[in-house]
Protein backbone atom coordinates (compact mmCIF):
# COMPACT_ATOMS: atom_id res chain seq x y z
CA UNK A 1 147.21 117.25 -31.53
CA UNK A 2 148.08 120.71 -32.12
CA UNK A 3 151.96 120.36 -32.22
CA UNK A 4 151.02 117.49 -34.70
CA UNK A 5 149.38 120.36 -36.87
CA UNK A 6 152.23 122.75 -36.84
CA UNK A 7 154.61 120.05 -37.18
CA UNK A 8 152.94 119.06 -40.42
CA UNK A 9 152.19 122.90 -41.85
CA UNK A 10 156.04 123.97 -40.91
CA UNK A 11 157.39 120.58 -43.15
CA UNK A 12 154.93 120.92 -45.94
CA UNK A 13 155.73 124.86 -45.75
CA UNK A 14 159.46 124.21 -46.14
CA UNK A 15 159.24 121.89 -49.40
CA UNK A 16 156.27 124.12 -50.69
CA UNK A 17 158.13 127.59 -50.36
CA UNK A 18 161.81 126.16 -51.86
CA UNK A 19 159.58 124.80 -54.67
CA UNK A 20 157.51 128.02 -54.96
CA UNK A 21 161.08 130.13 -54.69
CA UNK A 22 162.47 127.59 -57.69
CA UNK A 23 159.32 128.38 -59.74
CA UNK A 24 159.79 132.33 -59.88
CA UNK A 25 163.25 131.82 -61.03
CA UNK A 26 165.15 132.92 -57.79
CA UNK A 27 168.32 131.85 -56.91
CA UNK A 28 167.86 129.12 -54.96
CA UNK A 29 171.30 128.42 -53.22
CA UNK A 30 171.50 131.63 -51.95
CA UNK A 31 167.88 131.32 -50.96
CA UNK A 32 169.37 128.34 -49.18
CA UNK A 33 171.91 130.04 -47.30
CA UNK A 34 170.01 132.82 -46.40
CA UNK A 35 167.25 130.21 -44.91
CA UNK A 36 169.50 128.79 -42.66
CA UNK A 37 171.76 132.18 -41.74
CA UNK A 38 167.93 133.32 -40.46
CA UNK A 39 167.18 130.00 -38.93
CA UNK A 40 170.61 130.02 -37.17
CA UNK A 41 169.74 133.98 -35.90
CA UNK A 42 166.04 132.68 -34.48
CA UNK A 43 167.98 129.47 -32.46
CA UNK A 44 171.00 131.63 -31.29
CA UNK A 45 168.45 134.15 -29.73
CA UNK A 46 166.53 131.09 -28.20
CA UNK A 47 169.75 130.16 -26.94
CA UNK A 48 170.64 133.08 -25.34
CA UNK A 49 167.80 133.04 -23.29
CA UNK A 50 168.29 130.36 -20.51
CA UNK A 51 170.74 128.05 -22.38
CA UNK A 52 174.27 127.13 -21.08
CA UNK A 53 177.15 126.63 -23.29
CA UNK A 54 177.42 123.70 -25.54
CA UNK A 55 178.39 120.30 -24.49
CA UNK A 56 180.66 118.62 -26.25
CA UNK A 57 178.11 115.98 -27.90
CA UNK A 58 176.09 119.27 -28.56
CA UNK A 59 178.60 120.95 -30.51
CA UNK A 60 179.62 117.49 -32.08
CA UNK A 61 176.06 116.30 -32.98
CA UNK A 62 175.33 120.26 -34.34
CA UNK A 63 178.49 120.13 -36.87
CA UNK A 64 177.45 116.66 -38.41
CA UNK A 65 173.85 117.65 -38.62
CA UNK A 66 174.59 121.12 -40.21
CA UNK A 67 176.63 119.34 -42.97
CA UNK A 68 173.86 116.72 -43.15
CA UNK A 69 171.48 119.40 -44.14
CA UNK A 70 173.41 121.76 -46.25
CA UNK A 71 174.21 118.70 -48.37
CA UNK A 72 170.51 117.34 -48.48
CA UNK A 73 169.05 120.39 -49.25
CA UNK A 74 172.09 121.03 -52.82
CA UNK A 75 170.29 117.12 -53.72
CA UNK A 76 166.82 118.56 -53.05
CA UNK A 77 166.78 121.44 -55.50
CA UNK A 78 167.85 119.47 -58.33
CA UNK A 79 165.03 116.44 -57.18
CA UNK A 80 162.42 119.27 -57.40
CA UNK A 81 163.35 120.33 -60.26
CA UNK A 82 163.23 117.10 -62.59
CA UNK A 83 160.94 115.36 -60.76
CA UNK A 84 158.35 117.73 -58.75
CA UNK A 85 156.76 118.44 -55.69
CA UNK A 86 154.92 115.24 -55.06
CA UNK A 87 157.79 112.80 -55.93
CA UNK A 88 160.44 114.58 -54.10
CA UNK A 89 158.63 115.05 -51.24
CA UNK A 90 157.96 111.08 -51.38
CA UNK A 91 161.62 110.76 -51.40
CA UNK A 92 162.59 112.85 -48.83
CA UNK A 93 159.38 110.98 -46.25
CA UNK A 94 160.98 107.10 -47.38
CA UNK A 95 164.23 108.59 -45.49
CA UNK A 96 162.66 107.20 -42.20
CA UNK A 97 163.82 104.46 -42.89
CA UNK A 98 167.29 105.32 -42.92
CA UNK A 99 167.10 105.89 -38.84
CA UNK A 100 165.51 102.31 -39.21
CA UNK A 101 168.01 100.51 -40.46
CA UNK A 102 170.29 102.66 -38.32
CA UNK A 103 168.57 100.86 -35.32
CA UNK A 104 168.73 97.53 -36.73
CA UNK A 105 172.35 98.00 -37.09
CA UNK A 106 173.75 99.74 -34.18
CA UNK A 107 171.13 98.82 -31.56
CA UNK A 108 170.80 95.74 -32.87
CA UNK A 109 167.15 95.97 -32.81
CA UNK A 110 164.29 93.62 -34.29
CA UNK A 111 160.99 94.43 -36.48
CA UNK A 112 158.03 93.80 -36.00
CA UNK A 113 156.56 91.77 -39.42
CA UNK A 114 154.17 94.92 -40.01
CA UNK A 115 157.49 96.97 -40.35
CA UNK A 116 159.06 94.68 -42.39
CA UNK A 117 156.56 94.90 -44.78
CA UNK A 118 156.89 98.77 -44.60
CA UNK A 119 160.36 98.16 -45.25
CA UNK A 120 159.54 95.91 -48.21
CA UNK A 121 157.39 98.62 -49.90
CA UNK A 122 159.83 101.12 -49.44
CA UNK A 123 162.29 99.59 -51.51
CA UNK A 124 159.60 99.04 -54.00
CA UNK A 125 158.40 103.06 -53.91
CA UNK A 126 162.01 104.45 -54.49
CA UNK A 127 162.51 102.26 -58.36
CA UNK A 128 158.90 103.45 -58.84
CA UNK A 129 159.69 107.14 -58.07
CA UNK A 130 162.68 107.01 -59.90
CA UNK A 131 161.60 105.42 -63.03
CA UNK A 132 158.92 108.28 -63.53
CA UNK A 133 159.55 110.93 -65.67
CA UNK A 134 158.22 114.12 -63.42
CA UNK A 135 157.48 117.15 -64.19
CA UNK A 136 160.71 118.13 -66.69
CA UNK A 137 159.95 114.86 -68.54
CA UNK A 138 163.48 113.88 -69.14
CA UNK A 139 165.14 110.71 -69.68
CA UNK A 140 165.75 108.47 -66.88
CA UNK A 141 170.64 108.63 -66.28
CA UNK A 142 172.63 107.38 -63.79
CA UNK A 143 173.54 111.41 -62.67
CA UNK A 144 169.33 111.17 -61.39
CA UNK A 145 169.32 108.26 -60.50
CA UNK A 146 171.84 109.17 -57.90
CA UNK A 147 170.64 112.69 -57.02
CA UNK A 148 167.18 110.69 -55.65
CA UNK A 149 168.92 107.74 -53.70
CA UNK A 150 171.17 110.48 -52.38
CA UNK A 151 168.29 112.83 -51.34
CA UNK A 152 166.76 109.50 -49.64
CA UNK A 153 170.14 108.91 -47.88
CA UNK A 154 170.68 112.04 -46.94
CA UNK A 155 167.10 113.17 -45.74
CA UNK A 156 166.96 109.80 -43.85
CA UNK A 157 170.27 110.71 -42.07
CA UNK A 158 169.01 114.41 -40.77
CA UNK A 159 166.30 112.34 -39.26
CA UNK A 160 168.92 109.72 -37.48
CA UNK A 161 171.08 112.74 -35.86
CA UNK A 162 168.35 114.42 -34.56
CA UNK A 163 166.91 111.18 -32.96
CA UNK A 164 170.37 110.75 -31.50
CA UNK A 165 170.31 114.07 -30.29
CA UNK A 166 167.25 113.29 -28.82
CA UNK A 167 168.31 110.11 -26.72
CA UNK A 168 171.31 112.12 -25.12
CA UNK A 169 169.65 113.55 -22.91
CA UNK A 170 170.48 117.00 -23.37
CA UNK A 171 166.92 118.70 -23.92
CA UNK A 172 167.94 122.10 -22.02
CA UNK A 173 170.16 122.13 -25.13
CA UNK A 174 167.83 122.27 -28.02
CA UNK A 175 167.71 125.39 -28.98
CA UNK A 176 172.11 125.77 -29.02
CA UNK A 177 171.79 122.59 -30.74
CA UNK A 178 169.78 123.82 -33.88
CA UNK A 179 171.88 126.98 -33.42
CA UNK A 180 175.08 125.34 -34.43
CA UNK A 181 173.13 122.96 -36.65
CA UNK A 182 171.91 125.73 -38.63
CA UNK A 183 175.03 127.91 -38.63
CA UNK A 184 177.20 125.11 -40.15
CA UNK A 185 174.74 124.52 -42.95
CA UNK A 186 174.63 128.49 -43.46
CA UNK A 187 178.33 128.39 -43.89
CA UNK A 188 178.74 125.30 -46.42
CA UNK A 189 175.07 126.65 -48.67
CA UNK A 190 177.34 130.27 -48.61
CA UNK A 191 180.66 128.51 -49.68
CA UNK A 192 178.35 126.47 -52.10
CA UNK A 193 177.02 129.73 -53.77
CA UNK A 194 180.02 131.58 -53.78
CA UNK A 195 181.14 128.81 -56.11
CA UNK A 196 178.55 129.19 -58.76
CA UNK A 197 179.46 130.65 -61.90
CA UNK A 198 175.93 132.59 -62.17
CA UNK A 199 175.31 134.20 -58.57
CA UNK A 200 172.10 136.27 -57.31
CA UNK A 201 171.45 138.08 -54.00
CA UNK A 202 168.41 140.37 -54.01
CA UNK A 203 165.11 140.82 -52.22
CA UNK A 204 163.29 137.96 -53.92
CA UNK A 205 166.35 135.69 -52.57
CA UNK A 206 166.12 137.36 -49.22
CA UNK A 207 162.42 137.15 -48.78
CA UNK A 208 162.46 133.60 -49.72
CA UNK A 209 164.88 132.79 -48.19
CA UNK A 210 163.31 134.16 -44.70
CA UNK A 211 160.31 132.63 -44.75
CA UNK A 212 162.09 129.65 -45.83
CA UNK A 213 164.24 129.94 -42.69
CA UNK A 214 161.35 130.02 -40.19
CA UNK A 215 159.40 127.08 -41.74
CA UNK A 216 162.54 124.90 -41.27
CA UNK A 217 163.85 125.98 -37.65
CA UNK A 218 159.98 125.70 -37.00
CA UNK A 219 159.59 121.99 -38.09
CA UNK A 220 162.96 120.97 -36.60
CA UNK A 221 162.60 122.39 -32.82
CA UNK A 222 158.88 121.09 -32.73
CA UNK A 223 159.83 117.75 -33.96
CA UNK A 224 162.11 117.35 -31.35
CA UNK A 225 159.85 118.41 -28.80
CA UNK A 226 157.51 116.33 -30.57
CA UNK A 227 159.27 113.48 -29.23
CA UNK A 228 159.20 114.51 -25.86
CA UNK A 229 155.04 114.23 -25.99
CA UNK A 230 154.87 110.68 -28.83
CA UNK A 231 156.58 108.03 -29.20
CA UNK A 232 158.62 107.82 -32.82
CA UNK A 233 156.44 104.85 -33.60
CA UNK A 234 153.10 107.96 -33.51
CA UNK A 235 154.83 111.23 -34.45
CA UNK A 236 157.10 110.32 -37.47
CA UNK A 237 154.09 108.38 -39.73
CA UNK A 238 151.66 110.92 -38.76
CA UNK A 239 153.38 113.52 -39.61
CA UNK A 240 155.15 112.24 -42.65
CA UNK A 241 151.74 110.74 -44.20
CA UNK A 242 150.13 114.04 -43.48
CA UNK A 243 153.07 116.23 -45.04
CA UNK A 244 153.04 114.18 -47.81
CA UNK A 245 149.39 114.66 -48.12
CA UNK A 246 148.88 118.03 -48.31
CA UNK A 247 152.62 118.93 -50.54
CA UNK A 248 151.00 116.63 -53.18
CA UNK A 249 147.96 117.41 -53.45
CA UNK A 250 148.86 121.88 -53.21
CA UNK A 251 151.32 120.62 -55.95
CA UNK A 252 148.65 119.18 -57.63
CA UNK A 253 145.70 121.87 -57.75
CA UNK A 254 147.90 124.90 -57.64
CA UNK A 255 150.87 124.18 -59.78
CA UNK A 256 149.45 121.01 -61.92
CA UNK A 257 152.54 119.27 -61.22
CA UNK A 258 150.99 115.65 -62.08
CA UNK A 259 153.20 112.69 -61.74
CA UNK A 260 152.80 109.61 -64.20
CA UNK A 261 150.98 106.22 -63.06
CA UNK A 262 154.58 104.94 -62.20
CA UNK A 263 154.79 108.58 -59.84
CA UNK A 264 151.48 107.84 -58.45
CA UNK A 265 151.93 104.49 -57.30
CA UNK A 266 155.23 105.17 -56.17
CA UNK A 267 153.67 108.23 -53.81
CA UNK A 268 151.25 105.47 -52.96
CA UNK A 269 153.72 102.70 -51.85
CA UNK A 270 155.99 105.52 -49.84
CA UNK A 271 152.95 106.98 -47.61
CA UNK A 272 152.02 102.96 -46.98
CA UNK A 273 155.78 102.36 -46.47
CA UNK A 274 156.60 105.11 -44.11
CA UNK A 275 153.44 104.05 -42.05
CA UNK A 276 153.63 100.75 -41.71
CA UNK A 277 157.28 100.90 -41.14
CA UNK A 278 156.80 102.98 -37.78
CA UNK A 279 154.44 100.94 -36.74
C-alpha cells in the first residue's frame, strides 16, 4: 500500500509542480529539459550501480519512449494552460486506454462488459472535457481541439511502452531503461527550446525544473516496479483515480482553478472511465 502512496504523490507532484512552474511565469520548456537532463542524471547513477549494458530492446524501447515523452509533455503545457489543472490531468488519466486498445489490437484480446462500459464513458469524458472552456475561458478551435486528443494519445502511448517494457522481461534493466528514456527526451525538450524565439535559463527554471525531474523519474521507476507487486487491472485505476483526486481538488482550493459543469462531469466520467475500464 505504500508504493501505491508514493506512486500517487510522485504523479500528482509532477502535474502539480509544471502547473505551479507555469503559474510564476517560468520558462517552462526549459523547465522541461532541465526535468528530464536531472531525471536522466538520477537513472544513469542507478544504472551504474549493478546494471549491465543495454540490450538491444532496452536501448530500442528507451529511444521511442524518450520521444514519446518529450512530445507529450510540449502538448501538456499548452493543455494546462487553456484548460487547467483538473481537466488536463483528466486527459492525461483517459490515456489508459490507449494501452487498451493497444491490447485489443495486437494481442487480440477481449473485454470484459464492465470495461466496455469504461471504454464507453471514456469516449464520452474526452467531448465533455473538450467542450469546456477552462480556466483561460477561450473559444473552443480545431488547434485545441487537437492539442487535447493529442495529449490523450500521447499520454496513453508512454503508458503502452512502458507496459511493453515491462513484459520483456528485462527488469535488471530498469533503471538503464529510464536512463536512455529520459536522456532522449532531455535532448528533443533542449532542441525544442533552443528553437523558441523568447528563451529563459535561470534559477527559477533550474529549481523547477529539479524538483520537477525527481517527481517524474520517481513515478516512472515505481510504476514499473509497481507492476512487479499488482496486477495492471489494481495498480493503474488506483492510482490514476487517486492522482486525479488529489491534482483536482489542490487545483481547486489552492489555485481556484474551477472547471464549468461540462469540466466537472467530464472529470466525473474520466475517473469512472479509467476505473471501470481496468477492471
Amino acid at each position: 500500500m505504500l508504493l501505491l502512496i508514493v506512486i500517487v504523490l510522485c504523479g500528482a507532484g509532477f502535474a502539480l509542480t509544471t502547473r505551479a512552474a507555469q503559474r510564476r511565469d517560468t520558462d517552462t520548456v526549459a523547465v522541461g529539459a532541465i526535468n528530464y537532463a536531472f531525471a536522466a542524471l538520477i537513472a544513469w547513477a542507478l544504472a551504474s550501480l549493478s546494471e549491465p549494458a543495454a540490450a538491444p530492446e532496452t536501448l530500442r524501447i528507451g529511444i521511442l519512449g524518450g520521444i514519446t515523452y518529450v512530445v507529450a509533455y510540449l502538448f501538456l503545457l499548452p493543455s494546462l494552460r487553456q484548460k487547467g489543472t483538473a481537466i488536463a490531468a483528466s486527459v492525461m488519466q483517459l490515456g489508459v486506454l490507449v494501452p487498451i486498445a493497444g491490447a485489443l489490437l495486437i494481442w487480440d484480446e477481449r473485454p470484459e462488459i464492465i470495461r466496455a462500459y469504461g471504454m464507453v464513458l471514456a469516449v464520452l469524458a474526452l467531448p465533455l472535457l473538450t467542450l469546456d472552456k477552462g480556466v483561460s475561458r477561450q473559444a473552443l478551435t480545431l488547434g485545441r481541439v487537437m492539442v487535447l486528443v493529442g495529449l490523450f494519445l500521447l499520454n496513453g502511448l508512454a503508458m503502452l511502452i512502458n507496459t511493453w517494457f515491462h513484459t520483456t522481461g528485462l527488469e535488471g534493466q530498469r533503471a538503464m531503461y529510464l536512463a536512455i528514456l529520459f536522456s532522449v527526451a532531455a535532448v528533443g525538450c533542449a532542441a525544442a527550446w533552443r528553437t523558441r524565439p523568447e528563451r529563459k535559463l535561470g534559477v527559477k527554471e533550474a529549481a523547477w525544473g529539479a524538483l520537477l525531474g525527481a517527481f517524474n523519474v520517481a513515478a516512472t521507476l515505481l510504476t514499473l516496479y509497481g507492476l512487479d507487486l499488482y496486477p495492471a487491472s489494481i495498480l493503474f485505476p488506483i492510482t490514476a483515480a487517486l492522482t486525479l483526486a488529489i491534482i483536482t481538488a489542490f487545483a481547486a482550493i489552492a489555485w481556484r482553478e474551477l472547471p464549468g459543469k461540462i469540466g466537472w462531469a467530464g472529470i466525473a466520467a474520466a475517473l469512472a472511465a479509467v476505473v471501470l475500464a481496468n477492471m
